[in-house]
Protein backbone atom coordinates (compact mmCIF):
# COMPACT_ATOMS: atom_id res chain seq x y z
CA UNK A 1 172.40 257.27 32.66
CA UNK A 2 169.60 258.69 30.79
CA UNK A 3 167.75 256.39 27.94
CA UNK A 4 168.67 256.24 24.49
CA UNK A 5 166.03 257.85 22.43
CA UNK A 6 163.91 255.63 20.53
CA UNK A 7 160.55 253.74 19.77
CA UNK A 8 159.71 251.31 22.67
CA UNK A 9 158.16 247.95 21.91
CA UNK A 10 154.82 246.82 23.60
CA UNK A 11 154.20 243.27 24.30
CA UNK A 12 152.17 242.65 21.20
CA UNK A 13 154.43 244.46 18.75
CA UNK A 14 157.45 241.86 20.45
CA UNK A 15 155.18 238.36 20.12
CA UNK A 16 155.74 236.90 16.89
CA UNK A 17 152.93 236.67 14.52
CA UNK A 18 150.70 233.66 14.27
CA UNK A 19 148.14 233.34 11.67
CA UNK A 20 144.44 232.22 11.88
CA UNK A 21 145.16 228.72 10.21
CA UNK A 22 148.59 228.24 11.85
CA UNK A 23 146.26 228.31 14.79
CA UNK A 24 143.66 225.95 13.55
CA UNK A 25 146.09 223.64 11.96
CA UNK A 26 147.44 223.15 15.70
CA UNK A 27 144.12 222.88 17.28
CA UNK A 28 143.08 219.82 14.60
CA UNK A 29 146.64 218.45 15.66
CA UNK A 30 146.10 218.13 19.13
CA UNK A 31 142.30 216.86 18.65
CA UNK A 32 143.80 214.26 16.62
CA UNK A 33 146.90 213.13 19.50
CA UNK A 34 144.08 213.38 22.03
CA UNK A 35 141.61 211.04 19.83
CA UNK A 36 144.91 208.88 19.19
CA UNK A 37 145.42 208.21 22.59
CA UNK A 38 141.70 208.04 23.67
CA UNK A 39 141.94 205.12 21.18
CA UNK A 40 145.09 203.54 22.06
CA UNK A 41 144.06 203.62 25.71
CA UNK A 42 140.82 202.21 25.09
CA UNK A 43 142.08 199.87 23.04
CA UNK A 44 144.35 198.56 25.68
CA UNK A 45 141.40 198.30 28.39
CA UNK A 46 139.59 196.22 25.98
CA UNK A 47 142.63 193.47 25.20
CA UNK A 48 143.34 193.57 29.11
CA UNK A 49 139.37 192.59 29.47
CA UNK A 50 140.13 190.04 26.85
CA UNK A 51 142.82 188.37 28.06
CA UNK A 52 141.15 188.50 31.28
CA UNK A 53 138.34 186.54 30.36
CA UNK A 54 140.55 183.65 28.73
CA UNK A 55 142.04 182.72 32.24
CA UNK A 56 139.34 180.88 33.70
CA UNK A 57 139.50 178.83 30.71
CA UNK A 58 143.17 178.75 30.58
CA UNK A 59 143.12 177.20 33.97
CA UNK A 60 140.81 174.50 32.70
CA UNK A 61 143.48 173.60 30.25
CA UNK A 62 145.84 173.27 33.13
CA UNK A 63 143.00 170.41 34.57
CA UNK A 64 143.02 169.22 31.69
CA UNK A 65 146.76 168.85 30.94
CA UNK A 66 146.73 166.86 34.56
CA UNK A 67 144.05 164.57 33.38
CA UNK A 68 146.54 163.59 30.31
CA UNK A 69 149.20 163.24 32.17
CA UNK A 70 147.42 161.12 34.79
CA UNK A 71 145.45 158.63 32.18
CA UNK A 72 149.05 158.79 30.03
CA UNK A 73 146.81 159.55 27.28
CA UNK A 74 148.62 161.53 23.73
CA UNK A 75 147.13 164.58 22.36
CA UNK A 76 148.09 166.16 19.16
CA UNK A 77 146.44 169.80 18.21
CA UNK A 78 147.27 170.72 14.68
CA UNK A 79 146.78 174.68 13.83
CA UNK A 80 146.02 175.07 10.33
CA UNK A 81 144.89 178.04 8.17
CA UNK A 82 145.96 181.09 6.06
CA UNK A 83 148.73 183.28 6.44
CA UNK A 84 148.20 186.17 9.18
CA UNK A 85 144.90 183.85 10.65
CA UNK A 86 145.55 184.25 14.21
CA UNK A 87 147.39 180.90 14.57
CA UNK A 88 150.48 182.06 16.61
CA UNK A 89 148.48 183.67 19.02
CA UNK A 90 146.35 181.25 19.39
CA UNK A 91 148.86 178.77 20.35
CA UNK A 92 150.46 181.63 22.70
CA UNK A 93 146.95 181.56 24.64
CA UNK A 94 146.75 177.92 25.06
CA UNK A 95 150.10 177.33 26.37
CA UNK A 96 150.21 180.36 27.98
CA UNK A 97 149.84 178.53 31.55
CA UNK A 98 150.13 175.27 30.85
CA UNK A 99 153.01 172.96 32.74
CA UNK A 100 156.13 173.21 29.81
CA UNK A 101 157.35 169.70 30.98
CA UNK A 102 154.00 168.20 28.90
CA UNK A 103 153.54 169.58 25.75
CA UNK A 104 155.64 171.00 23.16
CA UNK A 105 155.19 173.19 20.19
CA UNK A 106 156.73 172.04 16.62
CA UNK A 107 156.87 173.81 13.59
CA UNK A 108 158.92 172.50 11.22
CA UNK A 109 161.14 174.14 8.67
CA UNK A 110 161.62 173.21 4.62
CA UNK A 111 162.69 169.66 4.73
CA UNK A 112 166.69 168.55 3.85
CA UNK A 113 167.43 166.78 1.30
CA UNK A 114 167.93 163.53 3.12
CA UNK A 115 164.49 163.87 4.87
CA UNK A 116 162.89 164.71 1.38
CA UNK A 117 164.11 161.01 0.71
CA UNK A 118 162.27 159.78 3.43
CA UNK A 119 158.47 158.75 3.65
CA UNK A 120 156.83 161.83 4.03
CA UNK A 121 155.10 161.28 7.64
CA UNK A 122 158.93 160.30 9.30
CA UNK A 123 159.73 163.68 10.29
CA UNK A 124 156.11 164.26 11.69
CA UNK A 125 155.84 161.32 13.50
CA UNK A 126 159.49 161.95 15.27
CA UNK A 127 157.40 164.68 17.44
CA UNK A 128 154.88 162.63 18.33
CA UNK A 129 153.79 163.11 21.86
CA UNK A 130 154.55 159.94 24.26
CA UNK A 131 152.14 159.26 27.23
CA UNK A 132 150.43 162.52 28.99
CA UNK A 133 151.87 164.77 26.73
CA UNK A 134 150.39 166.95 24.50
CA UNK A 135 152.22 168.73 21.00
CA UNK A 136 150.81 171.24 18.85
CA UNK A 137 151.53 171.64 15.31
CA UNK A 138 152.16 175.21 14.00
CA UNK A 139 151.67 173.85 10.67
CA UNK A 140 151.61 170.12 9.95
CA UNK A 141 151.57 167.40 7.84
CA UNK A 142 148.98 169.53 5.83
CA UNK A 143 151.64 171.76 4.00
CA UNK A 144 151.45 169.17 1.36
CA UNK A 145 147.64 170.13 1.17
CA UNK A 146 147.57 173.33 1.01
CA UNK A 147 150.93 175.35 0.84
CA UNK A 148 153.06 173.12 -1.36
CA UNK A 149 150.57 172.53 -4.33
CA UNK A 150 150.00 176.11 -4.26
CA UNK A 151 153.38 177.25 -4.85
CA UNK A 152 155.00 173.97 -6.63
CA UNK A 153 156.80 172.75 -4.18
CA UNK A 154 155.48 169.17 -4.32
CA UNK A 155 154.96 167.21 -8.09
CA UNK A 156 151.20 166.48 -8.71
CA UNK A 157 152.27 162.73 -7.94
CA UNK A 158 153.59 164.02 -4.39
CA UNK A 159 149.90 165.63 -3.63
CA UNK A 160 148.17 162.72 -4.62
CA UNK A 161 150.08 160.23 -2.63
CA UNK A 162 149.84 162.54 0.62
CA UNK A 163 145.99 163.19 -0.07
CA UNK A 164 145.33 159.09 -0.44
CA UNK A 165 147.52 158.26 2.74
CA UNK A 166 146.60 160.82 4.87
CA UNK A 167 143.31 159.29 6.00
CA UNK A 168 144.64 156.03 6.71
CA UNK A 169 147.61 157.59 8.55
CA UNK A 170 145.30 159.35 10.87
CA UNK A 171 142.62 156.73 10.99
CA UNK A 172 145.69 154.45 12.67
CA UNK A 173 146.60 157.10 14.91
CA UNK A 174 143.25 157.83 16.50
CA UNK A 175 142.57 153.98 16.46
CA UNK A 176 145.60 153.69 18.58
CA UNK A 177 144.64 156.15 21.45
CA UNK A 178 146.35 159.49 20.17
CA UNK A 179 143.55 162.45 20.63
CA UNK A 180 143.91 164.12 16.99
CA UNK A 181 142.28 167.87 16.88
CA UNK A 182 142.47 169.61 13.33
CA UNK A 183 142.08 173.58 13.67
CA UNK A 184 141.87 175.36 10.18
CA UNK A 185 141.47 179.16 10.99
CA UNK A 186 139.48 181.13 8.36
CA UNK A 187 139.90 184.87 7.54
CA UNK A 188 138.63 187.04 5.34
CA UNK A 189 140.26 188.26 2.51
CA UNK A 190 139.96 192.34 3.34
CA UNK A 191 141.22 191.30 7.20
CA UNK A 192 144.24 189.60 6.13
CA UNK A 193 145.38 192.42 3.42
CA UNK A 194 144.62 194.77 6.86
CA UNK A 195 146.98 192.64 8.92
CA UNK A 196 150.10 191.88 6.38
CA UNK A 197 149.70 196.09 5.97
CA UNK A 198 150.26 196.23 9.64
CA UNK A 199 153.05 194.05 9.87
CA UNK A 200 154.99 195.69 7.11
CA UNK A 201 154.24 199.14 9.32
CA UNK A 202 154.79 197.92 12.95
CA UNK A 203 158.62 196.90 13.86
CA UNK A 204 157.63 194.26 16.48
CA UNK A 205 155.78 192.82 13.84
CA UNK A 206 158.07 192.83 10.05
CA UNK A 207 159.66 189.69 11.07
CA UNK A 208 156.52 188.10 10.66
CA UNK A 209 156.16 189.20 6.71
CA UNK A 210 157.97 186.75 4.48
CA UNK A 211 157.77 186.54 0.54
CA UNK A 212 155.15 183.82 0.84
CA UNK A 213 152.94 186.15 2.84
CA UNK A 214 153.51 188.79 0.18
CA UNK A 215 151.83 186.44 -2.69
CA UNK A 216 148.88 185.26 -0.53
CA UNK A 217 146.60 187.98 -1.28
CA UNK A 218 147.52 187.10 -5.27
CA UNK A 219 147.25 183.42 -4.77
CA UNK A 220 144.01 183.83 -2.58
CA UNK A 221 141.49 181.89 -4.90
CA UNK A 222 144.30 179.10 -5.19
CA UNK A 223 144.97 178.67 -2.05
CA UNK A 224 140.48 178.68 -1.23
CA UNK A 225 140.26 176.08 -3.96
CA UNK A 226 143.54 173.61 -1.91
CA UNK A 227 141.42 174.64 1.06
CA UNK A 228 138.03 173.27 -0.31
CA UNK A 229 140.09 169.79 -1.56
CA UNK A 230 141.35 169.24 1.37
CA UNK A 231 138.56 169.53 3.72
CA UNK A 232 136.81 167.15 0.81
CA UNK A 233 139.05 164.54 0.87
CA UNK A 234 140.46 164.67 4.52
CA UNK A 235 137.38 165.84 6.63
CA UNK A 236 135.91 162.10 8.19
CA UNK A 237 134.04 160.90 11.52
CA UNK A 238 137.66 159.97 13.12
CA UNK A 239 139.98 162.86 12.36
CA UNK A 240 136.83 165.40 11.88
CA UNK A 241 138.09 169.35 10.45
CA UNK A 242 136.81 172.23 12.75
CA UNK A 243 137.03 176.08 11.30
CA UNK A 244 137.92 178.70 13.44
CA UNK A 245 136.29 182.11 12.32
CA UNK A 246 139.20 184.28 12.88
CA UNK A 247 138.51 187.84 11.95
CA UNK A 248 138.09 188.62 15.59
CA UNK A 249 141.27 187.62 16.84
CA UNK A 250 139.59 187.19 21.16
CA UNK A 251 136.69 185.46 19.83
CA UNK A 252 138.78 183.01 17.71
CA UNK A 253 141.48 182.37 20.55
CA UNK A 254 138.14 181.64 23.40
CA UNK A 255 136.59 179.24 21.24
CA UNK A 256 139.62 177.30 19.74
CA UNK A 257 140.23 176.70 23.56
CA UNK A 258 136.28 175.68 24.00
CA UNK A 259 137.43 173.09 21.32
CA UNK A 260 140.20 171.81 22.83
CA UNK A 261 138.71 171.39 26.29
CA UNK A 262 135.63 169.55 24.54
CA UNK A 263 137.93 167.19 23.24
CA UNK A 264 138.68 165.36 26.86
CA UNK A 265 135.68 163.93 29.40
CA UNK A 266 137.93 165.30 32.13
CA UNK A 267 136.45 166.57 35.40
CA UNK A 268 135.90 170.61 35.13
CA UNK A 269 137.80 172.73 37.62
CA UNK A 270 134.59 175.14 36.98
CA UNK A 271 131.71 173.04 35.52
CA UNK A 272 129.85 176.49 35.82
CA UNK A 273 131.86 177.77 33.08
CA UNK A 274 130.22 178.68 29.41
CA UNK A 275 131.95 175.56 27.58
CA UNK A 276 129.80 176.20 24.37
CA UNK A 277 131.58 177.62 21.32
CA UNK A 278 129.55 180.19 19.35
CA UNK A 279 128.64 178.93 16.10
CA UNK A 280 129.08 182.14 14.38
CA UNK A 281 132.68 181.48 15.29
CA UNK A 282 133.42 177.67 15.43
CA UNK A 283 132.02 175.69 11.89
CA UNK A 284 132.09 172.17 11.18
CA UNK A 285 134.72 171.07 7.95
CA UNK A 286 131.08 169.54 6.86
CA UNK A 287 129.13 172.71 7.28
CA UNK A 288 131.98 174.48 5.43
CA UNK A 289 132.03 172.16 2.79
CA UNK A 290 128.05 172.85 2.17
CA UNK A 291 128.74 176.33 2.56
CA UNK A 292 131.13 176.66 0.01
CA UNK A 293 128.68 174.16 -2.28
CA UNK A 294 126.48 176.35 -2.03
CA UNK A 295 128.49 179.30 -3.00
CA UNK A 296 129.98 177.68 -6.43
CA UNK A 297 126.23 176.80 -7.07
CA UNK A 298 125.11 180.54 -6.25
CA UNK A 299 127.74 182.87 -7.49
CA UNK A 300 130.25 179.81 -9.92
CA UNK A 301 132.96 180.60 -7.17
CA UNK A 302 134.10 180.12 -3.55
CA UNK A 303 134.44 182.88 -0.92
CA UNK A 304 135.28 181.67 2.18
């Protein structure tokens, strides 16, 4: 069978065409994939360093849980601070390892009606930890000092009564044997805008966004001024504040768990362990409350 007459193709003619910036379009796309996962890979060497580095400390919290549970002393840890500050994984770190049969984790939801009737430490002191156990507040008490106030859900007569009572409440606990730590966690105003953006991005992470998240960032100098009043009024020698600077999420989580291990004279599993918070991280509630003196006096306004 002979060949049809005609005009054969060469390889070239066949190819489709690709233009100059079709081509350099894809070569900036694949730069950026390949920095992407240069970054997300890094990235995930440095958190598995991180988390590394907390377990030696995480096993002194295990000692340290024994020593509780073996002097039946009570230890209450209450995790404070704005929205998005690092508090839930915080907690996640300390309990990580720790024995579930002594401690628990509370955080309370709105109150009923009924328990609105009640004094306002009942439901509070219902999860108080008995002998060798330990409980940690996601939130506490101090809702009434910071979060209520802020968006009216307390009368001005409510925040005054809590504020007045709260000292003497806590003075009776310590006095009576209960180990009382306050952590407030401070972050910056930029970092938490950067982290509510994430969560409303990430899937694993929307269910953390709720409408009182949304308003922090417009309710920011309110919620600095409840911040400075309460550290003010509730800040004393028994039931001391301590500030957790949380824009560095690994730095904040080590040294809230320096803080807590401080807390007990129990015998080190590792006494040659680095037990010393960094004081670029970990701030007295006095040394805040001259620090933010000092800013009104400075610049009329508070920035922490």
């Amino acid at each position: 069978m002979t060949e049809k007459p005609g005009r054969r193709l060469t390889a070239e003619q066949d190819a489709p065409s690709v233009s100059v910036d079709d081509l350099l379009k894809e070569r900036a796309e694949l730069r950026k994939s390949l920095a992407d996962l240069k970054r997300t890979t890094r990235s995930a060497v440095v958190r598995r360093r991180e988390e590394q580095s907390l377990k030696p400390y995480q096993a002194e919290l295990i000692r340290m849980q024994k020593h509780l549970e073996e002097t039946q002393q009570r230890m209450i840890i209450l995790f404070e601070g704005r929205d998005a500050a690092g508090k839930g994984g915080t907690i996640r770190r300390v309990t990580r390892y720790m024995n579930e049969k002594h401690y628990r984790l509370v955080a309370l939801g709105k109150p009923t009606e009924h328990q609105r009737s009640q004094w306002f430490f009942q439901r509070y002191v219902e999860q108080f930890p008995y002998g060798g156990e330990q409980v940690l507040f996601d939130r506490s008490w101090y809702n009434r000092a910071m979060v209520e106030p802020v968006f009216g859900f307390c009368t001005a007569e409510e925040y005054e009564n809590f504020m007045h009572g709260v000292v003497g409440f806590e003075k009776d606990l310590v006095r009576q044997g209960t180990i009382l730590i306050k952590l407030y966690f401070s972050v910056t105003k930029d970092e938490q805008a950067r982290r509510f953006e994430r969560r409303k991005t990430d899937p694993l992470r929307q269910w953390k966004l709720s409408e009182i998240d949304v308003q922090a960032q417009d309710r920011w100098d309110d919620f600095t001024h409840q911040k400075y009043e309460m550290l003010r009024r509730t800040h004393t020698s028994w039931a001391p504040w301590t500030i957790i600077r949380s824009n560095d999420k690994a730095k904040a989580r080590l040294n809230a768990i320096k803080v807590i291990l401080n807390s007990v004279p129990y015998q080190r599993l590792d006494p040659n362990l680095d037990f010393v918070p960094d004081l670029d991280v970990v701030v007295s509630g006095a040394h805040e409350l001259e620090i933010m003196n000092a800013q009104m006096l400075r610049e009329g306004r508070f920035t922490v």
